[in-house]
Protein backbone atom coordinates (compact mmCIF):
# COMPACT_ATOMS: atom_id res chain seq x y z
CA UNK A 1 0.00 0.00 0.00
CA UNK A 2 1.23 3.11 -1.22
CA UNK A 3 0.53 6.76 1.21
CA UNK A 4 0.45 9.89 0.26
CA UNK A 5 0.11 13.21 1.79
CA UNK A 6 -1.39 16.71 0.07
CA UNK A 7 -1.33 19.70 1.53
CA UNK A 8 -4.56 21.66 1.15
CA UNK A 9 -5.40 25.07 1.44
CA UNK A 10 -8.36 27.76 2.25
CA UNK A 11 -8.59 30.07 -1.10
CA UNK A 12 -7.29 32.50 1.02
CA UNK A 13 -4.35 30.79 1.15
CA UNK A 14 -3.63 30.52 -2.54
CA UNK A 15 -1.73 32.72 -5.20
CA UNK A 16 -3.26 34.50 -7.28
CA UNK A 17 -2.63 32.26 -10.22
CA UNK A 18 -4.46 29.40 -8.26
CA UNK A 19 -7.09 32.04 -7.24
CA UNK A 20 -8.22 33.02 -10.17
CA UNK A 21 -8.18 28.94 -11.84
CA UNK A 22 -10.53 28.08 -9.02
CA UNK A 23 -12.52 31.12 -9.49
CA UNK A 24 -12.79 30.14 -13.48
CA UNK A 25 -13.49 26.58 -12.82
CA UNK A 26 -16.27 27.40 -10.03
CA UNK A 27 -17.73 29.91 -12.77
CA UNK A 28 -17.80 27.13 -15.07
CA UNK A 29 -20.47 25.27 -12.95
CA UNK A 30 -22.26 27.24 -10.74
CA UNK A 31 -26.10 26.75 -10.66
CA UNK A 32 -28.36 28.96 -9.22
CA UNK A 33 -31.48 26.95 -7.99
CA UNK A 34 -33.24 30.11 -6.65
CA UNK A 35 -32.75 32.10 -9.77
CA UNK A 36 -36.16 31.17 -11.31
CA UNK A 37 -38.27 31.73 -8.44
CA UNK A 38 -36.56 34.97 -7.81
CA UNK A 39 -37.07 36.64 -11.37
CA UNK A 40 -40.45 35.37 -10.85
CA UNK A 41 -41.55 37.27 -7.74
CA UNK A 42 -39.30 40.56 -8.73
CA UNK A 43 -41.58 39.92 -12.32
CA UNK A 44 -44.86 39.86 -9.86
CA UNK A 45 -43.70 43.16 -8.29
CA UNK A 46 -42.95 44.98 -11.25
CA UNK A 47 -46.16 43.84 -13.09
CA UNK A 48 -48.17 45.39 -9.91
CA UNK A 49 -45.72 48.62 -10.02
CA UNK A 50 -47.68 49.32 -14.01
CA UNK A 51 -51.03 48.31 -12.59
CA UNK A 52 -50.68 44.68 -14.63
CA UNK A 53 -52.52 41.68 -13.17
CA UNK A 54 -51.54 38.33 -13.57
CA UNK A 55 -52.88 34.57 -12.94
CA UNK A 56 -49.99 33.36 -10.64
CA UNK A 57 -51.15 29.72 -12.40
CA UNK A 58 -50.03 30.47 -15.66
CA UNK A 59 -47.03 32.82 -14.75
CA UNK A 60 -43.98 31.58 -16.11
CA UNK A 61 -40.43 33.41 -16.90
CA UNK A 62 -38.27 32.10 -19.97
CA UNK A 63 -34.90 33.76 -20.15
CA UNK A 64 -31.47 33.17 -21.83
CA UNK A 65 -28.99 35.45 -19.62
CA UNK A 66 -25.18 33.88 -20.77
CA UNK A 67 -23.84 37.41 -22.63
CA UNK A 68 -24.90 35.78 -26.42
CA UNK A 69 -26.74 36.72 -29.47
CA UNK A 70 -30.33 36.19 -28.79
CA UNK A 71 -30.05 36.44 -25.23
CA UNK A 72 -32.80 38.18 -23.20
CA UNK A 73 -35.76 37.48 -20.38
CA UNK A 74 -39.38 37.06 -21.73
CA UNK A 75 -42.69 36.10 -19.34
CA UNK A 76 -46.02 33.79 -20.85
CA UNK A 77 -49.15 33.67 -18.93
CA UNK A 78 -52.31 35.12 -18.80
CA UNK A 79 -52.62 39.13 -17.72
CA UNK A 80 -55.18 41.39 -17.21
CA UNK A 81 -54.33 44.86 -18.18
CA UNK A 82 -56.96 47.87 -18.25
CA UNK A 83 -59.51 45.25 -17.73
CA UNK A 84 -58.76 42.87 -20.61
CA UNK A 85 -56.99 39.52 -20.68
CA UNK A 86 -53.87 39.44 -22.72
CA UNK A 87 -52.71 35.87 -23.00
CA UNK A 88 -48.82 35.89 -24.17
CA UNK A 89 -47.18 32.69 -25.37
CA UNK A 90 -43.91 31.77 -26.44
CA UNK A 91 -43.23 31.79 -30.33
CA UNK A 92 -40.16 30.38 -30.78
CA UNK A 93 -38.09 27.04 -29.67
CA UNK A 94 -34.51 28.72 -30.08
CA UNK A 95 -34.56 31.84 -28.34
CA UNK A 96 -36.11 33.19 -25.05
CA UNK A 97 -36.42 37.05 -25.06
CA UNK A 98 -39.30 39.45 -25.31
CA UNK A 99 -39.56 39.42 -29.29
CA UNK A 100 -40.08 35.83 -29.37
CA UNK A 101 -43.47 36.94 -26.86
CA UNK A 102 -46.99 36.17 -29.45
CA UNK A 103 -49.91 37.72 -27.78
CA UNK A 104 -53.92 37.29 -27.61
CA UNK A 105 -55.24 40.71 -27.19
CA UNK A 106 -58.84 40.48 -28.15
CA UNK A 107 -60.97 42.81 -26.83
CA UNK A 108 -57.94 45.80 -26.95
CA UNK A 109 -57.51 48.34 -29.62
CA UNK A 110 -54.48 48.17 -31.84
CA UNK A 111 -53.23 51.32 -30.31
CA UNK A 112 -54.10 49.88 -26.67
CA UNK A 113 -52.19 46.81 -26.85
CA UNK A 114 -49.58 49.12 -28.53
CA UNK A 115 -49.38 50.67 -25.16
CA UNK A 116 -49.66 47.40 -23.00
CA UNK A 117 -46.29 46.27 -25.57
CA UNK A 118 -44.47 49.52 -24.35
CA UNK A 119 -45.32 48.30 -20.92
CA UNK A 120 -44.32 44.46 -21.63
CA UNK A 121 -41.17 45.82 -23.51
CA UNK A 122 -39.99 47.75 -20.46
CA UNK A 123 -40.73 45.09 -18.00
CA UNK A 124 -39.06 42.34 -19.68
CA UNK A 125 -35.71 44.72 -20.22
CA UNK A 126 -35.52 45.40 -16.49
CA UNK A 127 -35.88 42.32 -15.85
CA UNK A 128 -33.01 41.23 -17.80
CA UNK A 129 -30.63 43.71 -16.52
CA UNK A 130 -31.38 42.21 -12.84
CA UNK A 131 -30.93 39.10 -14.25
CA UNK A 132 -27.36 39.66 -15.23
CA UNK A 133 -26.30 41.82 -12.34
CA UNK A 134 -27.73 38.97 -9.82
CA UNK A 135 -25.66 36.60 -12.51
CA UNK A 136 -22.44 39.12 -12.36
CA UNK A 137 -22.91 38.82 -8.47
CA UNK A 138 -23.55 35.46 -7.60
CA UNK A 139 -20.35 35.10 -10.09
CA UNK A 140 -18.13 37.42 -8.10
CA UNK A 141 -14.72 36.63 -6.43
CA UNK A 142 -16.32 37.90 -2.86
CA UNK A 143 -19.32 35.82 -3.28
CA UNK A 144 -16.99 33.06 -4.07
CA UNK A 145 -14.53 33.37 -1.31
CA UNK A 146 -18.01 33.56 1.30
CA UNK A 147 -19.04 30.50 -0.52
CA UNK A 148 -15.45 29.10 0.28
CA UNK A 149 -15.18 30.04 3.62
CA UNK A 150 -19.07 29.36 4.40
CA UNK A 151 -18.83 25.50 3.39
CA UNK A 152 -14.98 25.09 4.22
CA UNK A 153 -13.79 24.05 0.45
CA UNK A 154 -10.69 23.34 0.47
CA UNK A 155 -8.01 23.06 -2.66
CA UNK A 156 -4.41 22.01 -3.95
CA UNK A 157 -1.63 24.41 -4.32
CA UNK A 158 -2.83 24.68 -8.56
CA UNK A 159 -6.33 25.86 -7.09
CA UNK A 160 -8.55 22.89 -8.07
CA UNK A 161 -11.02 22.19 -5.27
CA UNK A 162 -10.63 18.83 -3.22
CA UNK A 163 -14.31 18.76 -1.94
CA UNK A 164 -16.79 18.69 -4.48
């Protein structure tokens, strides 16, 4: 039987070289599980913010946030707005941003659901920029090292973690 010892280190600990591997390779494949259901409720405030009402069982957000062509943030569901329903849907497989949105507007002028789209337009671009600054953050070498120092990772002198 062979033994071997390996030192390990806090990220604190760590040159900058190895810092900023481990940094890259945690960027690689961090997950957010709470992403989705926190776009969704900042989506539920900003809807009641423009006086939009929404069925909460057919609210859904769609959005593509990873800095590429045809990125964006887009929400299907059923809305009431000025007293009409507006049912929006999603109208294309590929991408997920507001100009992929198709909506049912019956019952609305042309020039009122021009106004609701002004409303829709502006929602679903604020909502995107939150997106990627809670991306940019949850990303960040602070919110690493708390994430380090919160679960005690620990890593070799190159920076690759030893407890994943």
């Amino acid at each position: 039987m062979k033994e071997t010892t390996i030192k390990l280190y806090e990220y604190s600990e760590l040159s900058k070289k190895a810092q900023e591997y481990a940094l890259s390779k945690w960027r690689e494949t961090v997950d957010d599980p709470y992403m989705q259901s926190h776009m969704i409720n900042l989506l539920k405030e900003k809807l009641e913010e423009r006086g939009v009402k929404y069925n909460e069982d057919s609210m859904d957000v769609r959005y593509s946030l990873a800095s590429c062509q045809g990125d964006g943030f887009m929400f299907i569901g059923k809305l009431e707005w000025r007293g009409q329903t507006i049912t929006i849907t999603h109208g294309d497989h590929h991408y997920s941003h507001m100009y992929t949105a198709r909506f049912d507007y019956e019952g609305l002028s042309d020039d009122e659901f021009g106004q609701f789209k002004v409303v829709y337009e502006a929602v679903c671009k604020e909502m995107e920029r939150i997106g990627y600054e809670h991306i940019e953050d949850t990303e960040s070498e602070e919110s690493f090292e708390q994430e380090c120092d919160a679960n005690e990772y620990t890593f070799e002198e190159n920076g690759k973690m030893r407890n994943v």
